[in-house]
N, C-alpha and C. Protein backbone atom coordinates (compact mmCIF):
# COMPACT_ATOMS: atom_id res chain seq x y z
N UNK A 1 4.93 -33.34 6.53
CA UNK A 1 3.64 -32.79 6.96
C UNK A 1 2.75 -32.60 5.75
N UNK A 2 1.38 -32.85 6.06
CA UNK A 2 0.50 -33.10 4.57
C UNK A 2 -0.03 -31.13 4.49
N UNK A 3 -0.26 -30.85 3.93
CA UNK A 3 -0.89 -29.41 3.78
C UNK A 3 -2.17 -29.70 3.88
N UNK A 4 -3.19 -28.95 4.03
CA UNK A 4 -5.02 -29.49 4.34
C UNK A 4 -5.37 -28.59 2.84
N UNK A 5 -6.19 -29.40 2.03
CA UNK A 5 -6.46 -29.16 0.76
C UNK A 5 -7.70 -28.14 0.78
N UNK A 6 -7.29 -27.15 0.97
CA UNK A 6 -8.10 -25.94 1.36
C UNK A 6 -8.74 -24.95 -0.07
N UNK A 7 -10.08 -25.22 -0.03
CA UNK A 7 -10.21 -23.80 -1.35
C UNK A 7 -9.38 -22.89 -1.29
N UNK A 8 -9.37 -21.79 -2.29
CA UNK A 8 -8.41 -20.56 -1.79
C UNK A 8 -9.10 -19.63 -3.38
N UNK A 9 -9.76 -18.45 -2.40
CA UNK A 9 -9.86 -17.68 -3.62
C UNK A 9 -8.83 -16.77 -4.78
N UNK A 10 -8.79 -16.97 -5.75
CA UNK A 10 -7.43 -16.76 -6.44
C UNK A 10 -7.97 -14.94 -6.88
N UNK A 11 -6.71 -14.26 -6.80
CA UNK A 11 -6.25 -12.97 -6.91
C UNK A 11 -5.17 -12.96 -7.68
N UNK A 12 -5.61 -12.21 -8.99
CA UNK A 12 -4.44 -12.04 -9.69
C UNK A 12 -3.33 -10.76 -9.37
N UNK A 13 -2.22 -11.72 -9.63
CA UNK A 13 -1.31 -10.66 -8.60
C UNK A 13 -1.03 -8.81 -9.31
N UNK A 14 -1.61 -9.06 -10.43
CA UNK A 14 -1.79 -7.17 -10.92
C UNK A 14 -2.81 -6.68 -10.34
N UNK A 15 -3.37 -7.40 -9.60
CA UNK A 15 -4.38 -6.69 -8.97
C UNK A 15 -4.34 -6.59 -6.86
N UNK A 16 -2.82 -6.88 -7.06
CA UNK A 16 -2.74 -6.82 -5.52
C UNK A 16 -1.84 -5.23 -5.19
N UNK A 17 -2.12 -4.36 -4.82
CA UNK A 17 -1.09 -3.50 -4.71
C UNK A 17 0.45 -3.52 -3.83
N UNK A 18 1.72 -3.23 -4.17
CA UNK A 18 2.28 -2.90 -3.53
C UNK A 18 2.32 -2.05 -2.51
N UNK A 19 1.45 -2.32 -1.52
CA UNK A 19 1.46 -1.13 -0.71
C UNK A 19 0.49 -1.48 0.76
N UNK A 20 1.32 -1.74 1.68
CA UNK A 20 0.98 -2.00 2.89
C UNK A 20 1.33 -1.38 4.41
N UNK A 21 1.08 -1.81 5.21
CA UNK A 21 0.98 -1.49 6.83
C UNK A 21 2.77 -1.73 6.82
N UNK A 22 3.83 -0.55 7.35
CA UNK A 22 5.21 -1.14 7.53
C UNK A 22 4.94 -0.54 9.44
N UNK A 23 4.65 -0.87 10.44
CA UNK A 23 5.16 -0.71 11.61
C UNK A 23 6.80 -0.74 11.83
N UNK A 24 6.87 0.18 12.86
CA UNK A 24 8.86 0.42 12.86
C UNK A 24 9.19 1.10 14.13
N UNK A 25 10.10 1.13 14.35
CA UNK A 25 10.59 1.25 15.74
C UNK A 25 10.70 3.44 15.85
N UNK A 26 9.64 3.79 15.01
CA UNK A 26 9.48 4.93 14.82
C UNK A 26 8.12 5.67 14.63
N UNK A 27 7.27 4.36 14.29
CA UNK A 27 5.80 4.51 14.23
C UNK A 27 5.45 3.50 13.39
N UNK A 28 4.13 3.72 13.23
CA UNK A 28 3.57 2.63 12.37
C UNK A 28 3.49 3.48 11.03
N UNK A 29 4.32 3.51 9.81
CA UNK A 29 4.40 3.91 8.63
C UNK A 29 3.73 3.38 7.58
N UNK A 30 3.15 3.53 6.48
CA UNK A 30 2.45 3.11 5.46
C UNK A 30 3.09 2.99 4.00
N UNK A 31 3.98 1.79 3.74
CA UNK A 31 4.70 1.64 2.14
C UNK A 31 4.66 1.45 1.40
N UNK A 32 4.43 1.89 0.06
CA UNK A 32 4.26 2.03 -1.43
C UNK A 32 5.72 1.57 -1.80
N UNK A 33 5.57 0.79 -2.86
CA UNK A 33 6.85 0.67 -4.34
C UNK A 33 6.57 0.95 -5.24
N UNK A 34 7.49 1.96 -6.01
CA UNK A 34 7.08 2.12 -7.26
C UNK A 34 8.49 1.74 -8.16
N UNK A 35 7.94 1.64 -9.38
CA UNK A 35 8.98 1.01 -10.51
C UNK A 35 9.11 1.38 -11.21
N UNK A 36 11.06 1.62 -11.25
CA UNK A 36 10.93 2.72 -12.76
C UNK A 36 11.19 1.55 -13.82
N UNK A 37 11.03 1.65 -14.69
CA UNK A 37 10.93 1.07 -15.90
C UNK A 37 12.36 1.60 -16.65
N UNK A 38 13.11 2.75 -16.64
CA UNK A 38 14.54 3.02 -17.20
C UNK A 38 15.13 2.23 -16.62
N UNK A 39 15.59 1.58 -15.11
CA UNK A 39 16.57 1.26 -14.44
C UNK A 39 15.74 0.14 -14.52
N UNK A 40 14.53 -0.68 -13.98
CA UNK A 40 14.27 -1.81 -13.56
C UNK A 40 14.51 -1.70 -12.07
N UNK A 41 14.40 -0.82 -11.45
CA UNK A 41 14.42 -0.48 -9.96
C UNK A 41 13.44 -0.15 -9.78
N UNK A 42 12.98 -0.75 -8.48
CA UNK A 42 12.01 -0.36 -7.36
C UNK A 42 12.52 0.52 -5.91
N UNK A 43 11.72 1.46 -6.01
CA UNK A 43 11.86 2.67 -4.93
C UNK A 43 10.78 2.45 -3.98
N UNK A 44 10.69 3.26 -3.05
CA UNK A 44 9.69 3.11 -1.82
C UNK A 44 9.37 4.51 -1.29
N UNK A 45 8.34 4.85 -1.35
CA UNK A 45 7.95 5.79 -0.29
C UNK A 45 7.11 5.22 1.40
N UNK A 46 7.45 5.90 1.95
CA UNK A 46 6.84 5.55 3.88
C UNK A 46 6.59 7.02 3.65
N UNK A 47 4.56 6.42 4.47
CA UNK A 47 4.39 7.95 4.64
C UNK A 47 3.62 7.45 5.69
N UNK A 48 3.71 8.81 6.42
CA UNK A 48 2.83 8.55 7.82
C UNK A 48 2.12 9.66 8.28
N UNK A 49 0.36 9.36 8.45
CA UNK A 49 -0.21 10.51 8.51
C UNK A 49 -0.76 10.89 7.07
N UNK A 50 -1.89 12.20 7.57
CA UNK A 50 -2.16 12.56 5.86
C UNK A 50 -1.43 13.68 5.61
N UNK A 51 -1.46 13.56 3.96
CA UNK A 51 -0.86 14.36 3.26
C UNK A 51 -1.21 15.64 2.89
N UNK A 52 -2.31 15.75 3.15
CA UNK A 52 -3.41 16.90 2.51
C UNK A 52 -3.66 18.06 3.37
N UNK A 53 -2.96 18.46 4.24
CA UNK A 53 -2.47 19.39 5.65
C UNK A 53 -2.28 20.34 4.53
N UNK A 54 -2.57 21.73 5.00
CA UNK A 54 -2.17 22.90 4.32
C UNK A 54 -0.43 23.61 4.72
N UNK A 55 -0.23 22.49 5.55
CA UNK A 55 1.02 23.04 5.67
C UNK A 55 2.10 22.56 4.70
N UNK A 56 3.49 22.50 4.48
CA UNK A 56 4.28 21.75 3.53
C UNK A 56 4.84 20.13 4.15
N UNK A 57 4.54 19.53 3.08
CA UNK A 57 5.23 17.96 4.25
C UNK A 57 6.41 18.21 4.36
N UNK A 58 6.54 17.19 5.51
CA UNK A 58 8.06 16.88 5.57
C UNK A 58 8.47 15.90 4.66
N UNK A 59 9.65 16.01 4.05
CA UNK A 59 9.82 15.10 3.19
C UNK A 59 11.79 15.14 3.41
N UNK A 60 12.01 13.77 3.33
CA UNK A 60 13.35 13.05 3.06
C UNK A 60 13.56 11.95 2.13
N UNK A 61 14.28 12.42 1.40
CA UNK A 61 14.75 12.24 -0.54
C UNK A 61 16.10 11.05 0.10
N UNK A 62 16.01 10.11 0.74
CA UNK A 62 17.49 8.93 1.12
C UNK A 62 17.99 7.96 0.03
N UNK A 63 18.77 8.23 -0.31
CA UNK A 63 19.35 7.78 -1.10
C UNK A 63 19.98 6.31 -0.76
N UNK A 64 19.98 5.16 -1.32
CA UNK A 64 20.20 3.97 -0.44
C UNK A 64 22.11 3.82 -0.03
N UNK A 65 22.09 3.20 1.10
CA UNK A 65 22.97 3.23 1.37
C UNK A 65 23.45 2.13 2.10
N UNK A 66 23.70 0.35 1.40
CA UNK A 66 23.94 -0.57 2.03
C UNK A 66 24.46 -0.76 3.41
N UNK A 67 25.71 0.08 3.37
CA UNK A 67 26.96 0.15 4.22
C UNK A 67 26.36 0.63 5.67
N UNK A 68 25.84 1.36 5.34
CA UNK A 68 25.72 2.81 6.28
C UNK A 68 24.21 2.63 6.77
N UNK A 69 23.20 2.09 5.72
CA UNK A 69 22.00 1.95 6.74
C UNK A 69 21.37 0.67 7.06
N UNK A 70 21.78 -0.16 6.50
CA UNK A 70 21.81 -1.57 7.13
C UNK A 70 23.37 -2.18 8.11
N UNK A 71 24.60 -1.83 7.57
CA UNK A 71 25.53 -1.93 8.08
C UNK A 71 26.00 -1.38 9.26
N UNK A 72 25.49 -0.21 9.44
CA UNK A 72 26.19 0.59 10.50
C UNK A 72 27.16 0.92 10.44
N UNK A 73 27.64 1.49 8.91
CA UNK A 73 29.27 1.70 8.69
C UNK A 73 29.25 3.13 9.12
N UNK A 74 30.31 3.67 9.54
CA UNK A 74 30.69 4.69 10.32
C UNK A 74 31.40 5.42 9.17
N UNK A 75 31.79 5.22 8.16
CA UNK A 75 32.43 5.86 7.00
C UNK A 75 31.64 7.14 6.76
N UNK A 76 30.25 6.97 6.86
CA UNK A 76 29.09 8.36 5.93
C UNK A 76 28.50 8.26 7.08
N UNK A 77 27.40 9.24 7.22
CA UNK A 77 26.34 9.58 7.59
C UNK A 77 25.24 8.88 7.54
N UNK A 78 25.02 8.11 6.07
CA UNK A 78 23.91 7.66 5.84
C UNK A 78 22.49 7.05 6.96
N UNK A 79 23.35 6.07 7.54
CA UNK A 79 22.47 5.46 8.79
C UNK A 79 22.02 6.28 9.64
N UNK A 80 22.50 7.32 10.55
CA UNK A 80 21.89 8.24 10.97
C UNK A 80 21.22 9.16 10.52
N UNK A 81 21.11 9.74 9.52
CA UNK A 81 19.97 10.77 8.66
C UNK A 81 19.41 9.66 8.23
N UNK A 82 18.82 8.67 7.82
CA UNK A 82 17.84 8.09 8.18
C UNK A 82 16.91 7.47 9.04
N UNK A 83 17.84 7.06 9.87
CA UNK A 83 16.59 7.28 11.38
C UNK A 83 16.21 8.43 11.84
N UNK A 84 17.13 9.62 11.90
CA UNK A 84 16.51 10.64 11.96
C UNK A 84 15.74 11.70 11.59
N UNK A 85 15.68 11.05 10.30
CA UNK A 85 14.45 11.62 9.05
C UNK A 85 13.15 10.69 9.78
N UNK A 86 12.97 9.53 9.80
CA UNK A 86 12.19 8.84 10.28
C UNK A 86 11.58 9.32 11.73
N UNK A 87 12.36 9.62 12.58
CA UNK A 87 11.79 10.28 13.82
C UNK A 87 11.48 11.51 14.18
N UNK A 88 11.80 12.57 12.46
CA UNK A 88 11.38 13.75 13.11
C UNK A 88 10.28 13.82 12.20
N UNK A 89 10.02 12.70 11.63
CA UNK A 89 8.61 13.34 10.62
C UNK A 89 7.81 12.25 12.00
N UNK A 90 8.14 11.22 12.72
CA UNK A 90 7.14 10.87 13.56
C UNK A 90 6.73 11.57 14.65
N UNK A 91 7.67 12.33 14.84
CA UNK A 91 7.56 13.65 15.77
C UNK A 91 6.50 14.55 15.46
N UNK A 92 6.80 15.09 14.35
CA UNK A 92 5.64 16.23 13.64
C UNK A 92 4.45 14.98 13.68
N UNK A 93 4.43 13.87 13.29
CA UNK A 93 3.12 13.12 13.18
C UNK A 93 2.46 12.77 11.51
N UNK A 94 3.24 14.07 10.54
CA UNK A 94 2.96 13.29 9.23
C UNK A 94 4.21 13.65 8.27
N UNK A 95 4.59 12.82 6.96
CA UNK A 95 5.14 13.40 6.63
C UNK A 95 5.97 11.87 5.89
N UNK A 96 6.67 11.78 4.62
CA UNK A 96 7.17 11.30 4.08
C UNK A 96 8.67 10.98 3.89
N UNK A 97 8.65 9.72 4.01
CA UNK A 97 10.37 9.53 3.60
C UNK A 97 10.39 8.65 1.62
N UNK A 98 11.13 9.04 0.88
CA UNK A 98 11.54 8.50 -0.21
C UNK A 98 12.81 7.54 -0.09
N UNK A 99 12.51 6.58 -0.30
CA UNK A 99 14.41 5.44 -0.33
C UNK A 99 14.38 5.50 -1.86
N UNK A 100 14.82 6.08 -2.07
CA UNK A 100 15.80 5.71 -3.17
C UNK A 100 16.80 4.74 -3.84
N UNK A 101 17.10 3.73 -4.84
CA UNK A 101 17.62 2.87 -5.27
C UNK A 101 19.04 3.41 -5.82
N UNK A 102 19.19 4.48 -5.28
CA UNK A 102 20.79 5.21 -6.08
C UNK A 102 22.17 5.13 -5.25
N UNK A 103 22.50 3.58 -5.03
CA UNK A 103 23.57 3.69 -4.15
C UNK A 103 25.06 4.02 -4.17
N UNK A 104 25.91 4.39 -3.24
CA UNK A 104 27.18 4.72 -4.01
C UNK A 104 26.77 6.00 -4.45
N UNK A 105 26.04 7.18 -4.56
CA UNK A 105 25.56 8.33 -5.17
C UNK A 105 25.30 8.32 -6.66
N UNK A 106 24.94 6.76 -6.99
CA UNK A 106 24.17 6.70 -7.90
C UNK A 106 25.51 5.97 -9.32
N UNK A 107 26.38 5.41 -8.20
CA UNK A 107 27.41 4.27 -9.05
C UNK A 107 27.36 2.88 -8.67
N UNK A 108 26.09 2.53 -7.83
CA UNK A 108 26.51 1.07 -7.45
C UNK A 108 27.02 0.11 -6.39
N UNK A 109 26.85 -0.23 -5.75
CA UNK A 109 27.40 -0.77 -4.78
C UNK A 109 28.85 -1.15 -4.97
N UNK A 110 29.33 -2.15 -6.26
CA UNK A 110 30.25 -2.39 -6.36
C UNK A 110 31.29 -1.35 -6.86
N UNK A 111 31.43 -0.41 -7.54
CA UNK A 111 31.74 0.88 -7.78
C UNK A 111 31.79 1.49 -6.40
N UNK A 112 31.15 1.39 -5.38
CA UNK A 112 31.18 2.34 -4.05
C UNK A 112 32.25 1.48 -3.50
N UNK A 113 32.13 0.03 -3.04
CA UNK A 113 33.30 -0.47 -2.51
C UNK A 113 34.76 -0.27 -3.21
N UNK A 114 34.89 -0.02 -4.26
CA UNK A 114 35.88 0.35 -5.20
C UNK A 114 35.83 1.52 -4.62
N UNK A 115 35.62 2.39 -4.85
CA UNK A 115 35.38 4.36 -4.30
C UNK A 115 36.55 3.80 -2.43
N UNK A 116 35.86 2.86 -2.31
CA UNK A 116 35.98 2.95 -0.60
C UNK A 116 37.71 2.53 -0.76
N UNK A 117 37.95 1.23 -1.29
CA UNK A 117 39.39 1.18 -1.75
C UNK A 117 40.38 1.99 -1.72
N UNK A 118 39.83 3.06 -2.48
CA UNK A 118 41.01 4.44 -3.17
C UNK A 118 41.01 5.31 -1.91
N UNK A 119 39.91 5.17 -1.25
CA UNK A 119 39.74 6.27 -0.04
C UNK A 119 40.80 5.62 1.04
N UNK A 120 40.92 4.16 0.95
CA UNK A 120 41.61 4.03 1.88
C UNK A 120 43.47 4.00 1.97
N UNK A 121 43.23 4.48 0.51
CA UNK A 121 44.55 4.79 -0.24
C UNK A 121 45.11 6.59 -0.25
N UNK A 122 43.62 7.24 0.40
CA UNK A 122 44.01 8.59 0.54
C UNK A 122 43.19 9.42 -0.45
N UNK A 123 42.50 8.89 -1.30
CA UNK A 123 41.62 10.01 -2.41
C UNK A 123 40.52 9.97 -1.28
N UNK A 124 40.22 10.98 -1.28
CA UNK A 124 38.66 11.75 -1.27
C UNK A 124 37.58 11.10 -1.85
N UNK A 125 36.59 11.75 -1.02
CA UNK A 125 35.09 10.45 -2.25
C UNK A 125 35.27 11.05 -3.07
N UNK A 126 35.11 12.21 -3.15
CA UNK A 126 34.74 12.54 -4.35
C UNK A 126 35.74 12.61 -5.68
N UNK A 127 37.02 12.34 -5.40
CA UNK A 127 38.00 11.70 -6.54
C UNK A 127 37.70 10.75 -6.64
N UNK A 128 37.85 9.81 -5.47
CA UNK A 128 37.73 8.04 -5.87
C UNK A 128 36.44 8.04 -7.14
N UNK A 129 35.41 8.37 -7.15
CA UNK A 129 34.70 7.96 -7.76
C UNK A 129 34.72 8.41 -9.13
N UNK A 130 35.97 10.12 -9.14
CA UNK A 130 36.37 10.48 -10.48
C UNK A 130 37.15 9.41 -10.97
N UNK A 131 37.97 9.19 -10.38
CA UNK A 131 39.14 7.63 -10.86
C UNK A 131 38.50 7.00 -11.46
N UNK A 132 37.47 6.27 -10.62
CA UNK A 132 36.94 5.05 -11.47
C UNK A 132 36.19 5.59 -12.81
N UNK A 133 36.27 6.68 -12.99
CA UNK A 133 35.44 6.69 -14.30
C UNK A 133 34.23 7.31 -14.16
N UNK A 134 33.53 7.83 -13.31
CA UNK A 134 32.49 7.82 -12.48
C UNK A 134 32.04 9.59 -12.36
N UNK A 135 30.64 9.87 -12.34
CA UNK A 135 30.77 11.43 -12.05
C UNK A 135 30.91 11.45 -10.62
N UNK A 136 30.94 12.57 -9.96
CA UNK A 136 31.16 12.95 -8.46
C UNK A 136 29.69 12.41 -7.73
N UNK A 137 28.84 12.67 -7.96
CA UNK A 137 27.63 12.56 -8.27
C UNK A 137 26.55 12.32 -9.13
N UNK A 138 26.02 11.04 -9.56
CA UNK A 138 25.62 10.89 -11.04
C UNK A 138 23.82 10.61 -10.33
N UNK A 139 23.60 11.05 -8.80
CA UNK A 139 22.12 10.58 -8.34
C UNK A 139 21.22 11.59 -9.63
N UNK A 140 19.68 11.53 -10.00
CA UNK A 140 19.08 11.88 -10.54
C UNK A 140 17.58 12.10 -9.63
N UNK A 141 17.03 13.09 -9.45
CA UNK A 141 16.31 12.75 -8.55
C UNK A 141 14.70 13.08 -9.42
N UNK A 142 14.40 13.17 -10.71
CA UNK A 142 13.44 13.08 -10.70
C UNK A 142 12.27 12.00 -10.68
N UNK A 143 12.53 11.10 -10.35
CA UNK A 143 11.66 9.83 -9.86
C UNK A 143 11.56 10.10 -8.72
N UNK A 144 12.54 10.55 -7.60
CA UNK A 144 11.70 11.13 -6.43
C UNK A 144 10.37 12.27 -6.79
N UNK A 145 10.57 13.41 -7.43
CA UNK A 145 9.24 13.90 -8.21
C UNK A 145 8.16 13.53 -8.04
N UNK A 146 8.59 12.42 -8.93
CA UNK A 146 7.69 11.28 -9.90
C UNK A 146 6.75 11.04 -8.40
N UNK A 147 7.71 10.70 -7.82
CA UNK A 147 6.87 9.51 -6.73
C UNK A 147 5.95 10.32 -5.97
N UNK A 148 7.01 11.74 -5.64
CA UNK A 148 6.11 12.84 -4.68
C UNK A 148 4.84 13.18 -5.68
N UNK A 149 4.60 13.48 -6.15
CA UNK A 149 3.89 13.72 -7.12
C UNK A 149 2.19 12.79 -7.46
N UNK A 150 3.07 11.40 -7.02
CA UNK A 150 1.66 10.91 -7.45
C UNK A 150 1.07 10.42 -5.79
N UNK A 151 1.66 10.79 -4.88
CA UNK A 151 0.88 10.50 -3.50
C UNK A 151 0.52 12.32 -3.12
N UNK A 152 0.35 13.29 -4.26
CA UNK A 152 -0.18 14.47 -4.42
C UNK A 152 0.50 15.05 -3.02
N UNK A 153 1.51 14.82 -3.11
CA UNK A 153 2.98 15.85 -2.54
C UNK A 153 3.66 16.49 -3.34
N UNK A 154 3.19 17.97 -3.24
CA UNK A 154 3.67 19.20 -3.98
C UNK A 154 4.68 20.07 -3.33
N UNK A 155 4.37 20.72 -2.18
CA UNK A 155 4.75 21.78 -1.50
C UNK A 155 5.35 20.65 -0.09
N UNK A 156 6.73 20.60 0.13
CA UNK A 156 7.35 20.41 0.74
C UNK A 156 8.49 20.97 1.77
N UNK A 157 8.58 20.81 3.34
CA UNK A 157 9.80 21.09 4.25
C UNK A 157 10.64 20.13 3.91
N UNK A 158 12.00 19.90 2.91
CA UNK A 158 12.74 19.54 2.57
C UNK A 158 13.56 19.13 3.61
N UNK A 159 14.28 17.71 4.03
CA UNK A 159 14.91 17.36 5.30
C UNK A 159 16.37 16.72 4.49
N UNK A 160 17.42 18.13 4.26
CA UNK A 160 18.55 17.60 3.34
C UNK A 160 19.76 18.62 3.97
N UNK A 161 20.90 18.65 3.34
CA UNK A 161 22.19 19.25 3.84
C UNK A 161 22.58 19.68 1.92
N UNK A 162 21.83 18.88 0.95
CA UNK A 162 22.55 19.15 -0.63
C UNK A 162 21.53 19.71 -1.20
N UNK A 163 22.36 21.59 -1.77
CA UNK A 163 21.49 22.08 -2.67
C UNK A 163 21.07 21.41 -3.72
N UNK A 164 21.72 19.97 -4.27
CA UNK A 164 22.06 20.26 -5.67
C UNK A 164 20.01 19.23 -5.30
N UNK A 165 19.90 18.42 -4.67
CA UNK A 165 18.60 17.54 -4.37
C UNK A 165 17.49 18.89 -4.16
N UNK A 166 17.67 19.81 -3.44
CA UNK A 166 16.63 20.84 -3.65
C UNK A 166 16.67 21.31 -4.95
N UNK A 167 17.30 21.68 -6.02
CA UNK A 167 17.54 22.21 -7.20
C UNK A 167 16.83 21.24 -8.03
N UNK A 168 17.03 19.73 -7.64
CA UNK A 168 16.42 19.05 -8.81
C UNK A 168 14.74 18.88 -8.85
N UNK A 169 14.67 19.01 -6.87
CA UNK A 169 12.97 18.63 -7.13
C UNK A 169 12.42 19.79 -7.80
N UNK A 170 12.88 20.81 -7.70
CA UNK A 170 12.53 22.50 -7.74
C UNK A 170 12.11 22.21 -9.48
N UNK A 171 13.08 21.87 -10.05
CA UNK A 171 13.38 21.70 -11.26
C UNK A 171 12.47 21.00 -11.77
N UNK A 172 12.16 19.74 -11.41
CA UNK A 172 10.83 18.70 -11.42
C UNK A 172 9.52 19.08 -11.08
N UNK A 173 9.40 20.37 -10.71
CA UNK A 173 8.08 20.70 -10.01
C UNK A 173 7.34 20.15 -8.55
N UNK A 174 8.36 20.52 -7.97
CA UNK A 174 8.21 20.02 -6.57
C UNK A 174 8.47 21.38 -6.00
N UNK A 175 7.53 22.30 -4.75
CA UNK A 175 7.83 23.60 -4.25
C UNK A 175 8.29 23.05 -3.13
N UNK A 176 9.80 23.70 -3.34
CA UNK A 176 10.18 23.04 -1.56
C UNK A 176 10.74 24.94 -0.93
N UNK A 177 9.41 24.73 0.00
CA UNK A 177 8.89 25.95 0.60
C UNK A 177 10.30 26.48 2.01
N UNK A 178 10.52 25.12 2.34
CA UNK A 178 11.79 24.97 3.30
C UNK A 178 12.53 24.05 3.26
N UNK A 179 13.53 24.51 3.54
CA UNK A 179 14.97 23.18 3.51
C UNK A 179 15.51 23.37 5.43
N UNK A 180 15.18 22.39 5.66
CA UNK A 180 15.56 21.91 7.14
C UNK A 180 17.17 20.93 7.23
N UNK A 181 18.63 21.84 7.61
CA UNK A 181 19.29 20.55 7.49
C UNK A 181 19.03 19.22 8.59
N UNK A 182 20.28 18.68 8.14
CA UNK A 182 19.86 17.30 9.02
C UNK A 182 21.31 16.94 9.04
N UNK A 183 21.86 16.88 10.14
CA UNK A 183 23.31 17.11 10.53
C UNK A 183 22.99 16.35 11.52
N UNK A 184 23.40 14.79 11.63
CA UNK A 184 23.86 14.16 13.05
C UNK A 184 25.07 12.73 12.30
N UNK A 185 25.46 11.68 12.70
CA UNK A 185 26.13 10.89 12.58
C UNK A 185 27.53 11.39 12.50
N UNK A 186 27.60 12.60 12.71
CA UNK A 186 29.33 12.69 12.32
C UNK A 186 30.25 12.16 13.50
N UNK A 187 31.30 11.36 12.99
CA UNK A 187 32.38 10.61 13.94
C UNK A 187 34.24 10.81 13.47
N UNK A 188 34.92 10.52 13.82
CA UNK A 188 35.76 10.63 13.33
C UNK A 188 36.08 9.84 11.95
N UNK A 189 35.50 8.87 12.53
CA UNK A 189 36.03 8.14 11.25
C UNK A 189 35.22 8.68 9.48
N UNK A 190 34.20 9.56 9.80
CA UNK A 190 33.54 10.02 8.69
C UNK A 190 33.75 11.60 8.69
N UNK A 191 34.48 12.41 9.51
CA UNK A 191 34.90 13.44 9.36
C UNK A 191 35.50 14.17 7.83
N UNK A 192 36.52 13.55 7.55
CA UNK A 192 36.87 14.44 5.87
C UNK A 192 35.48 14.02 4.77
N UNK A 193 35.06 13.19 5.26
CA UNK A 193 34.11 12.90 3.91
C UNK A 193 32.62 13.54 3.84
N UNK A 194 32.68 14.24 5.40
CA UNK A 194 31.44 15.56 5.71
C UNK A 194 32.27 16.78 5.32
N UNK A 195 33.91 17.01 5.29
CA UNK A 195 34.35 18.08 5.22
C UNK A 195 34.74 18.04 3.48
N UNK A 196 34.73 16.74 2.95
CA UNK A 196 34.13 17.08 1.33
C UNK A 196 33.35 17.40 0.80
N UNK A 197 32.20 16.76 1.13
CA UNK A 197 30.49 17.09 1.07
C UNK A 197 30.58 19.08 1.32
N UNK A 198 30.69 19.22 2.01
CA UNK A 198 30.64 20.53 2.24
C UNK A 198 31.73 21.57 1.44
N UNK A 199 32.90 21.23 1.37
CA UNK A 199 34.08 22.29 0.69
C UNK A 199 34.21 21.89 -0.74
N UNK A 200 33.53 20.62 -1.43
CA UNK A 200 33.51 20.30 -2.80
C UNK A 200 32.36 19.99 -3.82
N UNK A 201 31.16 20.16 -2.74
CA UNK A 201 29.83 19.79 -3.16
C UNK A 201 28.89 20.59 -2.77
N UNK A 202 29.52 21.25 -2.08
CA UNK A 202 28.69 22.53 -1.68
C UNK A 202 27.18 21.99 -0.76
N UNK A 203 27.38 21.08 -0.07
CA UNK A 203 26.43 20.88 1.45
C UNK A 203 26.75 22.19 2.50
N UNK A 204 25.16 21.90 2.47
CA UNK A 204 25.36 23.71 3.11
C UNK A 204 25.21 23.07 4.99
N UNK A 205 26.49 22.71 5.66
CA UNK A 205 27.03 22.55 7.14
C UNK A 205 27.42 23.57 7.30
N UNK A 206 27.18 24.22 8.73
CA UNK A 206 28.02 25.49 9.07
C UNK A 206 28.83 24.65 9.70
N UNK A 207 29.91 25.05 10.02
CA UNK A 207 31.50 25.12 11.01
C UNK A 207 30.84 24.53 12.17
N UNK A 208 29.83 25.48 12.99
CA UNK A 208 29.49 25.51 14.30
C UNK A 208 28.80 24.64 14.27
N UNK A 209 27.83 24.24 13.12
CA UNK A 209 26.90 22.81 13.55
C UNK A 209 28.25 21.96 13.24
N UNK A 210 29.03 21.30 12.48
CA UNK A 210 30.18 20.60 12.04
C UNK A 210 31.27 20.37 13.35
N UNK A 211 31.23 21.53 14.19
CA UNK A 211 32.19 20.97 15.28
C UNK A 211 31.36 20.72 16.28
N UNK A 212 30.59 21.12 16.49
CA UNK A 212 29.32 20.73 17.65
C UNK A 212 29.20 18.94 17.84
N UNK A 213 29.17 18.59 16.33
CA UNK A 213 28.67 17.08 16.53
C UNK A 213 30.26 16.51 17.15
């Protein structure tokens, strides 16, 4: 097939923004990338609605999670607290989600399938990932900050279950006015690894929300 030799006005691509129309089976959301320059990773914020409400946004800090939110792995949570971050800020009508590039809790994909190995050998996540060499948790969240920060998101309803992610934005200068948990996906097959999160990491689940699901 011949192509039709068409003018075409040229745009240099530093001058195109990352940042367009994302429609989703949750609303029509609006997505930014930003790039850190330490890692060579690109992050994303979806925001929907304005930001400039005197109330606090909603905001969800997701940490990526191959397995679990493209996969549908039943191991974590992941996949479900993200659609459901997604549908309760479309609910309220505005309000931000952050994806994060920190997978594995910030060891890697290949390091997480390793983690998953040992687990299926009987360690805990949160050993497996001591084994390999690895902290329990090595996520860093001030590039979430960063990011809240420059779409002039200050004062935030925090949509999390881990003090240690409220502590860091707090820390970064982020006022997170409320912390809303977000407790759904639990199954059997991801049961001890919500009852680690909580008895070794200090995720603040009560009992009664924990046996409810």
């Amino acid at each position: 097939m011949t192509v039709p030799n068409r003018p075409v006005d040229l745009i240099e691509i530093d001058d195109v923004p990352a940042d367009a129309r994302l429609p989703t089976a949750h609303g029509e959301f609006r997505i930014r990338v930003f790039h850190e320059d330490t890692t060579g990773l690109d992050h994303v914020a979806l925001t929907l609605g304005d930001m400039n409400g005197p109330d606090p946004v909603i905001v969800r800090v997701h940490s990526e999670c191959l397995t679990g939110d493209s996969f549908s792995s039943l191991r974590c949570d992941c996949g479900p607290q993200l659609d459901a971050a997604m549908e309760q800020i479309q609910g309220v009508g505005w309000g931000c989600l952050v994806y994060l590039r920190q997978e594995g809790r910030g060891i890697g994909l290949h390091a997480k399938i390793q983690a998953y190995n040992l687990q299926d050998q009987g360690a805990d996540t949160l050993d497996a990932n001591l084994i390999l060499g690895h902290p329990a948790d090595a996520r860093d969240y001030k590039i979430a900050a960063k990011i809240l920060k420059s779409l002039d998101i200050e004062r935030v309803c925090l949509l999390t279950n881990n003090p240690d992610k409220e502590e860091q934005l707090k820390k970064f200068g982020i006022e997170v006015v409320e912390r809303m948990p977000l407790v759904v996906g639990i199954n059997e097959g991801n049961r001890g690894y919500i009852e680690t999160k909580i008895e070794r990491m200090g995720h603040q689940i009560s009992d009664e929300t924990l046996n409810s699901e």
